[in-house]
C-alpha atoms as a PDB file:
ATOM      1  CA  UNK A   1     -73.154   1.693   1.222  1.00  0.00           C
ATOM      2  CA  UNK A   2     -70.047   3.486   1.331  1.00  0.00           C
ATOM      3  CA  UNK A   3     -70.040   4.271   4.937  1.00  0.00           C
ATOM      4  CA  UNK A   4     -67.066   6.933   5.263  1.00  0.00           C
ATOM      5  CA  UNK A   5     -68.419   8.668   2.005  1.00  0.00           C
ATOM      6  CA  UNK A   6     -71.876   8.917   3.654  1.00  0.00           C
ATOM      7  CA  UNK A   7     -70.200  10.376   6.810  1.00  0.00           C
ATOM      8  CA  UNK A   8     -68.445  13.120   4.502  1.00  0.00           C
ATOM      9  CA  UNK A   9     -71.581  13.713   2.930  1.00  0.00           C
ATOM     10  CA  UNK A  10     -73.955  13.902   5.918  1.00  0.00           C
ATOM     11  CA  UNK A  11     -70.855  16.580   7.223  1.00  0.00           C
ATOM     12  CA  UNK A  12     -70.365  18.513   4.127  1.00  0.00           C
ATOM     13  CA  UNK A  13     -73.875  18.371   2.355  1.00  0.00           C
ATOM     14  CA  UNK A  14     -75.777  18.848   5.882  1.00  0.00           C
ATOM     15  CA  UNK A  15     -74.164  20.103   9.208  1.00  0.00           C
ATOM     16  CA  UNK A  16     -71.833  22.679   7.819  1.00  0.00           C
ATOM     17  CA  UNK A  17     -74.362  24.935   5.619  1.00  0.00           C
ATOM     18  CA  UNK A  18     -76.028  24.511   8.757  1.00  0.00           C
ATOM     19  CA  UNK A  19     -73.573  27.317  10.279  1.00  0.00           C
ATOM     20  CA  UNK A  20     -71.731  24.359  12.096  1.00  0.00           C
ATOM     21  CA  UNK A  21     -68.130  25.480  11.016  1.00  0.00           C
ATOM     22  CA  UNK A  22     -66.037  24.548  14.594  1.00  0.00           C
ATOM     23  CA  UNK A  23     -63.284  22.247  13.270  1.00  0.00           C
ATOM     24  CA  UNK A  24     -62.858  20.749  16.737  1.00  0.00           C
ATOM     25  CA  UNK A  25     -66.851  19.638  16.252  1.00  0.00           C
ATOM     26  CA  UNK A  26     -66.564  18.928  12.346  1.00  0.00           C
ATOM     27  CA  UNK A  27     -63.622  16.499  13.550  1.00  0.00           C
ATOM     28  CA  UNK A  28     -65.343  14.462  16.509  1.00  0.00           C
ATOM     29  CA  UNK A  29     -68.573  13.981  14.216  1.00  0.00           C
ATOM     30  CA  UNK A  30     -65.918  12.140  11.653  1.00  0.00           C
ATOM     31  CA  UNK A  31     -64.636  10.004  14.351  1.00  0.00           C
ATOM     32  CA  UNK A  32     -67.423   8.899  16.708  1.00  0.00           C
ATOM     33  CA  UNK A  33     -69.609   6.319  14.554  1.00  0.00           C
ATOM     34  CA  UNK A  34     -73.192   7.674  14.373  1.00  0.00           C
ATOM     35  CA  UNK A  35     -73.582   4.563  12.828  1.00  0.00           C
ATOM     36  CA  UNK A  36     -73.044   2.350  15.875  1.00  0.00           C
ATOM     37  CA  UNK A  37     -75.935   4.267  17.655  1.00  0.00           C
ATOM     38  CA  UNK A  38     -78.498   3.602  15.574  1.00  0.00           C
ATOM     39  CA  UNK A  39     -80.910   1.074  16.013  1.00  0.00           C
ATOM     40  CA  UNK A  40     -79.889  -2.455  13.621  1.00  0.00           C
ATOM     41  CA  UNK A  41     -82.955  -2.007  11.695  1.00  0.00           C
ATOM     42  CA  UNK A  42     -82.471   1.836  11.100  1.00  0.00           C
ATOM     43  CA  UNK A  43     -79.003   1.752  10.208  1.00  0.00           C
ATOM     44  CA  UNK A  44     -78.970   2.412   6.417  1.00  0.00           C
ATOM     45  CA  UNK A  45     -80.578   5.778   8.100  1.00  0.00           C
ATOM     46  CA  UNK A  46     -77.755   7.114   9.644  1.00  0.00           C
ATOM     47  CA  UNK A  47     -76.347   9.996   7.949  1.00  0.00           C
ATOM     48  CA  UNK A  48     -79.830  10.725   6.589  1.00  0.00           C
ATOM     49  CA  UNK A  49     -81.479  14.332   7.220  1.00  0.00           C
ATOM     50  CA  UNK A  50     -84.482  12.753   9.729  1.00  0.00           C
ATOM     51  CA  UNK A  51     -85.343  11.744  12.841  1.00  0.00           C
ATOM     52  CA  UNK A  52     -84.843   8.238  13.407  1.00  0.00           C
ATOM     53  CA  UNK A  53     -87.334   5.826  15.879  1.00  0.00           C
ATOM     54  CA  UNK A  54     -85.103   4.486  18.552  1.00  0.00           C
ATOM     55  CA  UNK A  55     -88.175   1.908  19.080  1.00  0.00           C
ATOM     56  CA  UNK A  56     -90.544   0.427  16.332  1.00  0.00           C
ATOM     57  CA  UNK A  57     -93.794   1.153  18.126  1.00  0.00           C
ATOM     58  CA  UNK A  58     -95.721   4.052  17.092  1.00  0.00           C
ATOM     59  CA  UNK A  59     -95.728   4.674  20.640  1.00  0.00           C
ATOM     60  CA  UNK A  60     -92.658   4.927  21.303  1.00  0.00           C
ATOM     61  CA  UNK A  61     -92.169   7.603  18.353  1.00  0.00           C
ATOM     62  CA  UNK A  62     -95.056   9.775  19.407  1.00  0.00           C
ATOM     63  CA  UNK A  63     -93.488   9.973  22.570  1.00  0.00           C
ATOM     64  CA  UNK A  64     -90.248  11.708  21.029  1.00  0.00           C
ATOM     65  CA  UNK A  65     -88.190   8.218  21.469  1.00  0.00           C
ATOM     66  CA  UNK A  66     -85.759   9.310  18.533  1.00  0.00           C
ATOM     67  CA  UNK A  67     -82.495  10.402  17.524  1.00  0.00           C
ATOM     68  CA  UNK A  68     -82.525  13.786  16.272  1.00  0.00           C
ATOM     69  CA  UNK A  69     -81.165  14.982  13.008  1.00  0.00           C
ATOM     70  CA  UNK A  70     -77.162  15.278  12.547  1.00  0.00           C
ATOM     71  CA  UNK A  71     -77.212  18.620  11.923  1.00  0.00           C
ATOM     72  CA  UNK A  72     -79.438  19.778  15.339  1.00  0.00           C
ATOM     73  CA  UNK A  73     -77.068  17.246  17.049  1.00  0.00           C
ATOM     74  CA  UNK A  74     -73.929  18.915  15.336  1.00  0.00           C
ATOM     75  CA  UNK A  75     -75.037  22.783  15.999  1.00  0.00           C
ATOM     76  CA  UNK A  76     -76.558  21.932  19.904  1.00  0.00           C
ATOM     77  CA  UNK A  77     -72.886  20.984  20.456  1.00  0.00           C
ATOM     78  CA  UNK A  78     -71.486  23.462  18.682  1.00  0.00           C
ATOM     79  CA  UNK A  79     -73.338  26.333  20.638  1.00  0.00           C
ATOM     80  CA  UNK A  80     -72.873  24.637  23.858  1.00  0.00           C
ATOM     81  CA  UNK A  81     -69.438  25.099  23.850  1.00  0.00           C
ATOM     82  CA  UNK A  82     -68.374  22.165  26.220  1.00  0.00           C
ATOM     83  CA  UNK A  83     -64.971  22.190  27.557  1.00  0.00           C
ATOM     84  CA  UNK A  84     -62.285  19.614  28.916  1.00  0.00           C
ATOM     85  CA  UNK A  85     -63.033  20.472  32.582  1.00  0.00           C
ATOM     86  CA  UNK A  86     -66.683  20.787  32.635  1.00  0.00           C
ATOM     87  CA  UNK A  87     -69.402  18.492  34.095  1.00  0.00           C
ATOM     88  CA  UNK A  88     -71.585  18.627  31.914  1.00  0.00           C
ATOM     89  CA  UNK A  89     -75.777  16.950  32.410  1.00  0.00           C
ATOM     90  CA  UNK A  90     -77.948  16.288  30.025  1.00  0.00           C
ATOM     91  CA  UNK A  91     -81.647  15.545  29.560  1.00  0.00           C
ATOM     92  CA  UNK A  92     -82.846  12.623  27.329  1.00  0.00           C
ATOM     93  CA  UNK A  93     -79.965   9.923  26.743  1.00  0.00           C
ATOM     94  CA  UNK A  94     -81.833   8.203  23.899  1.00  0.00           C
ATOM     95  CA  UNK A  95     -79.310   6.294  22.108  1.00  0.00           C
ATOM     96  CA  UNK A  96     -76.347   7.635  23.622  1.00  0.00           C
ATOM     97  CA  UNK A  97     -74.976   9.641  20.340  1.00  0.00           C
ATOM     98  CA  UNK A  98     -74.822  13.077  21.779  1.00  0.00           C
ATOM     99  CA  UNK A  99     -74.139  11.868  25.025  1.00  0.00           C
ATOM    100  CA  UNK A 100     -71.045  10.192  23.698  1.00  0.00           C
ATOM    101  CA  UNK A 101     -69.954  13.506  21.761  1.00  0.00           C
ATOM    102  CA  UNK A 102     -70.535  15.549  24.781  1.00  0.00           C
ATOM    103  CA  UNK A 103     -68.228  12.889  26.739  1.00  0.00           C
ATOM    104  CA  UNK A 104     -65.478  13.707  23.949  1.00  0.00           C
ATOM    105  CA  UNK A 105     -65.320  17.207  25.044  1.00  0.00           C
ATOM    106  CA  UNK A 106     -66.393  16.885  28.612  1.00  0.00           C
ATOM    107  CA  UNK A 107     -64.635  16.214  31.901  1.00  0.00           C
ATOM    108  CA  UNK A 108     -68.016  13.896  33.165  1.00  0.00           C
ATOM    109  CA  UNK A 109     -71.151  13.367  31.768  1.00  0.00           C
ATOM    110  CA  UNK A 110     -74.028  12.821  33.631  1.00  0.00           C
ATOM    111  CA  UNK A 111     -76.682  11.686  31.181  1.00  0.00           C
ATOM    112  CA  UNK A 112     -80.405  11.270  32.217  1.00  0.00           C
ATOM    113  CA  UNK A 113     -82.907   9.098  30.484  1.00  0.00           C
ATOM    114  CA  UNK A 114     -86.763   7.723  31.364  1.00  0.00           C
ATOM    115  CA  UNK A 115     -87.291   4.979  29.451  1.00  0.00           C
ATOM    116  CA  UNK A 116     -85.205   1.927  31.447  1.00  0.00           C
ATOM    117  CA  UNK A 117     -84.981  -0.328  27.572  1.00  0.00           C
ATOM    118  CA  UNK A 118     -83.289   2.838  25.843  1.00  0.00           C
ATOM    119  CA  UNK A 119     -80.855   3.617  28.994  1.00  0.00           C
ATOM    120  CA  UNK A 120     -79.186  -0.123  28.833  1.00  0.00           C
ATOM    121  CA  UNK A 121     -79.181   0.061  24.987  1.00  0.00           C
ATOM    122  CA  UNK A 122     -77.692   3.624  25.322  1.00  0.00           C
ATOM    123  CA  UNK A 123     -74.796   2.289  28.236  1.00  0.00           C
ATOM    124  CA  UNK A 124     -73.913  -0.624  25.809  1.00  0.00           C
ATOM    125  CA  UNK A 125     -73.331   1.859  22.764  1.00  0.00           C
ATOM    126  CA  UNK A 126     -70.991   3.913  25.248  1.00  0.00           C
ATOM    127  CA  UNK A 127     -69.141   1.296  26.487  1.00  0.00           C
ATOM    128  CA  UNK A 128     -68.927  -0.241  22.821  1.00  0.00           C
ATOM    129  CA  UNK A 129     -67.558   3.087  21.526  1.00  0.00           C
ATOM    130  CA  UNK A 130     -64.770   3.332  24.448  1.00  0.00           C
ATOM    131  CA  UNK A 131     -66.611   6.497  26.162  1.00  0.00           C
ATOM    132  CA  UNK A 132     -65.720   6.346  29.799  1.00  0.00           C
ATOM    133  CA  UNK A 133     -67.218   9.266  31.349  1.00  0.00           C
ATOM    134  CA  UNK A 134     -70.531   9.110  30.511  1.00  0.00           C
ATOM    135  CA  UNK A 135     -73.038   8.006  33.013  1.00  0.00           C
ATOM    136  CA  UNK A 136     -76.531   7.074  32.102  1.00  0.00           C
ATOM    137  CA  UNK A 137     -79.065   6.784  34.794  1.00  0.00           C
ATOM    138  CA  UNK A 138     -82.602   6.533  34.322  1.00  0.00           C
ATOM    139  CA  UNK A 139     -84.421   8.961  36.060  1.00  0.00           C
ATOM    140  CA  UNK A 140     -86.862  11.117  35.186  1.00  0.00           C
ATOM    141  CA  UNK A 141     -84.933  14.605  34.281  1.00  0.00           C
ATOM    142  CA  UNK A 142     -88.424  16.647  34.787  1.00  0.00           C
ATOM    143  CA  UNK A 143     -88.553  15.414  38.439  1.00  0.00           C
ATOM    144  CA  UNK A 144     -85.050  13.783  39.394  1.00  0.00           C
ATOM    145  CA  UNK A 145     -83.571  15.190  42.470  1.00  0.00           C
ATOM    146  CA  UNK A 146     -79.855  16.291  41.298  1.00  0.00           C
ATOM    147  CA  UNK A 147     -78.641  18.392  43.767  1.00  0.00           C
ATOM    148  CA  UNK A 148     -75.929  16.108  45.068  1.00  0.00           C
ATOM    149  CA  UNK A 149     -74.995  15.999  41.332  1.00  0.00           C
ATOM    150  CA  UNK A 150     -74.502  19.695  40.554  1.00  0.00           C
ATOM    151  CA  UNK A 151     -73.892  22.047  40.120  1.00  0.00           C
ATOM    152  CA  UNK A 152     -72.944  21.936  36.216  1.00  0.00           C
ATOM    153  CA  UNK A 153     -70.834  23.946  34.087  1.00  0.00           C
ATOM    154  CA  UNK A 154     -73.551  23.028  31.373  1.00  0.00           C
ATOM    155  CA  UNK A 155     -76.945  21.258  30.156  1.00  0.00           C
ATOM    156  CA  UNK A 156     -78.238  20.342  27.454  1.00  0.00           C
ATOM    157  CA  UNK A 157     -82.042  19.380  26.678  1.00  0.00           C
ATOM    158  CA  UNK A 158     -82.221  16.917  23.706  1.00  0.00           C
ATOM    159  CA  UNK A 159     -85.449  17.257  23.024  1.00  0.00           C
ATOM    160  CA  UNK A 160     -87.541  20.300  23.319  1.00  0.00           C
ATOM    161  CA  UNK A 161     -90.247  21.862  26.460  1.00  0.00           C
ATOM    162  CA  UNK A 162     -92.012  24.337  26.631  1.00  0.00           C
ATOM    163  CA  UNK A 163     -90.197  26.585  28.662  1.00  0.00           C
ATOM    164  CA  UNK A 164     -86.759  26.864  30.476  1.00  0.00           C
ATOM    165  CA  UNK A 165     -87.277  24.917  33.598  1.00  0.00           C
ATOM    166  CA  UNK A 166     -86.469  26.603  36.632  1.00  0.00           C
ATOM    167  CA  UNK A 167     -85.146  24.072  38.432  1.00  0.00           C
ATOM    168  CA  UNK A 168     -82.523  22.670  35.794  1.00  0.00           C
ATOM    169  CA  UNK A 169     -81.172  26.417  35.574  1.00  0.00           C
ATOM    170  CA  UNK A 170     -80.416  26.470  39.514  1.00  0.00           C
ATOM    171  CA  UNK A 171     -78.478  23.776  39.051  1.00  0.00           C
ATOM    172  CA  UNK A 172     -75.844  25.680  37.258  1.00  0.00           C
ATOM    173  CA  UNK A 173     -72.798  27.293  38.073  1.00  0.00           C
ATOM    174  CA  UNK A 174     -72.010  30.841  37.429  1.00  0.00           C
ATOM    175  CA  UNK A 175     -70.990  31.605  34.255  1.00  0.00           C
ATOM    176  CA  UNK A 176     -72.526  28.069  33.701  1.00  0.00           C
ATOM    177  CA  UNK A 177     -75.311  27.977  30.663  1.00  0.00           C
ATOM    178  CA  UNK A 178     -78.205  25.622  29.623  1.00  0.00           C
ATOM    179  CA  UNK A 179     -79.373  25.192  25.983  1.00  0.00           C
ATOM    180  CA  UNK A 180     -82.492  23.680  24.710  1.00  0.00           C
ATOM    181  CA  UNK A 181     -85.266  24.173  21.998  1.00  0.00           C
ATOM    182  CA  UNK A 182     -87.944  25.940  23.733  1.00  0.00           C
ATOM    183  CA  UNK A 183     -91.576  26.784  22.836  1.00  0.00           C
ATOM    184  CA  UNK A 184     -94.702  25.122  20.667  1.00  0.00           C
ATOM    185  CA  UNK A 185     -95.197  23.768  17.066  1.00  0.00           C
ATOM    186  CA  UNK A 186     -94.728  25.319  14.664  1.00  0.00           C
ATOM    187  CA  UNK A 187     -92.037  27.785  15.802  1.00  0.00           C
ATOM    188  CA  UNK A 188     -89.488  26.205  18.196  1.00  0.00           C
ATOM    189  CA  UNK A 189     -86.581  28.173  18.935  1.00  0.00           C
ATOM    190  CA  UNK A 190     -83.211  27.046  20.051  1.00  0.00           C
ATOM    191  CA  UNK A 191     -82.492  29.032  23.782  1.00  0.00           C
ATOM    192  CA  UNK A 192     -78.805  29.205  25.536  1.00  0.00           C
ATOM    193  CA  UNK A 193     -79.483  30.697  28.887  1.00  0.00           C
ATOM    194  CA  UNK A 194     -76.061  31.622  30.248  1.00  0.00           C
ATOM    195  CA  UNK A 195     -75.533  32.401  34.506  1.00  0.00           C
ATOM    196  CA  UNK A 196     -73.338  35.731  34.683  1.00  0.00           C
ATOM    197  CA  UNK A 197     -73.177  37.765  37.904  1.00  0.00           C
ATOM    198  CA  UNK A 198     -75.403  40.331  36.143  1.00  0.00           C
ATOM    199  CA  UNK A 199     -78.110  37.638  35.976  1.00  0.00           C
ATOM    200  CA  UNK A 200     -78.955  35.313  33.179  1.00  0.00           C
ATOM    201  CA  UNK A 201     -78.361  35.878  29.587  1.00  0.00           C
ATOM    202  CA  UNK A 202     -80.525  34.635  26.725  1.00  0.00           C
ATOM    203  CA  UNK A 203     -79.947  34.125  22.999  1.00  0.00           C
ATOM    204  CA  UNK A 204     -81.838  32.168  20.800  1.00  0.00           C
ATOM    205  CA  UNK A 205     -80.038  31.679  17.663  1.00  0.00           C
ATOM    206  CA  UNK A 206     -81.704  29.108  15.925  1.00  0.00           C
ATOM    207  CA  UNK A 207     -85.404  27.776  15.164  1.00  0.00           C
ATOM    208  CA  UNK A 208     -85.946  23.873  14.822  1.00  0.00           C
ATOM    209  CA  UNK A 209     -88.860  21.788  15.998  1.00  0.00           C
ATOM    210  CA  UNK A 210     -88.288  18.479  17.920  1.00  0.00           C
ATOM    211  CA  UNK A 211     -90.086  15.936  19.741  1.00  0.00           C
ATOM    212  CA  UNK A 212     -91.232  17.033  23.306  1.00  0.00           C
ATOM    213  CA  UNK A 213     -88.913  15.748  26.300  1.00  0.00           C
ATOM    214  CA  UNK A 214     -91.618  13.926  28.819  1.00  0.00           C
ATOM    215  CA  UNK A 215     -93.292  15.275  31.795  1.00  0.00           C
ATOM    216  CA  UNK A 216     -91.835  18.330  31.907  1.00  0.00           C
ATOM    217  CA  UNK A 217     -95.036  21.181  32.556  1.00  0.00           C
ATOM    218  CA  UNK A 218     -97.169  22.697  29.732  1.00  0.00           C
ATOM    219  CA  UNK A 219     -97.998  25.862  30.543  1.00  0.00           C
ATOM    220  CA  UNK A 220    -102.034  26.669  29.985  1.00  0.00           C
ATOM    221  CA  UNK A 221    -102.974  27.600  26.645  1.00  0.00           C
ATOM    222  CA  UNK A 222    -106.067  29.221  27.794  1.00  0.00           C
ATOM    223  CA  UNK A 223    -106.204  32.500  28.275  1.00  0.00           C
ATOM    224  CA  UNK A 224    -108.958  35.151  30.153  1.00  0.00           C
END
């Protein structure tokens, strides 16, 4: 395999008619190697259009242990609009791909992830890749106690939940936002809630549907 023509392609043929036209984005996905965060056995996969399994159990992919599609990566980033000086937090380290793009254009990185096997493999990636402000902790990003971490200029959720939670939007500054894809199967929809002295904003410009983040609370589908 041609590996720099695949990157063009996977940029040109996927992510940009995907409305992700920021050249400062277009650029870092051409120079941090997707490649070299993808699982051994997986890596003819990646620059391919899918989800790929982080772990080879069934398990393990039920339970939304993969790495989400270039172009979701590409336009999360994109719409997040991360910034030199920002601390930035994210939910669901996974591999450590968008956590190593979000160190790119990030002051610090704090990146959360569960599963204790994925968080080493994810801190080896970084460190393999030269990404210095990234920190991966395992914790448990429904539950963690971050409030001698905060507050953040931004968060991202890379995976999906049901709703916005609460307590990851208190943990942002003003003027700070939060993005993740928010709702149930079939119809996901991308949500950037942005802090403003008016109260918080919300778009959601985008529908996609991804793998659930863990433990985070389902809301009751029954209703009287």
């Amino acid at each position: 395999m041609n590996v720099e023509q695949a990157r063009f392609n996977m940029i040109e043929q996927q992510i940009r008619p995907w409305d992700v036209l920021d050249a400062h984005v277009l650029d870092l996905l051409a120079v941090v190697r997707r490649e070299d965060f993808v699982p051994q056995q997986h890596r003819a996969l990646a620059f391919a259009d899918l989800a790929i399994p982080l772990k080879d159990s069934e398990a393990a992919v039920a339970a939304g242990q993969v790495m989400l599609e270039p172009r979701i990566e590409a336009r999360m980033l994109q719409d997040l609009q991360v910034a030199k000086h920002e601390k930035v937090l994210e939910i669901g380290t996974g591999s450590g791909f968008m956590a190593a793009l979000l160190g790119h254009r990030a002051q610090r990185v704090l990146s959360l992830e569960i599963d204790n096997g994925l968080a080493a493999t994810a801190r080896a990636n970084l460190q393999r890749a030269g990404v210095m402000n990234v920190e991966v902790r395992v914790a448990d990003g429904a539950t963690a106690d971050l409030s001698a971490d905060g507050p953040f200029d931004a968060i991202l959720l890379s995976g999906s939940v049901a709703q916005v939670p609460d307590t990851l939007l208190a943990l942002l500054k003003p003027g700070g936002r939060l993005l993740g894809i928010v709702g149930d199967e079939p119809i996901m929809r991308a949500t950037l809630v942005q802090q403003s002295p008016a109260g918080r904003a919300v778009i959601q410009p985008w529908d996609e549907s991804v793998p659930r983040l863990l433990n985070f609370p389902e809301p009751s589908r029954f209703k009287f």
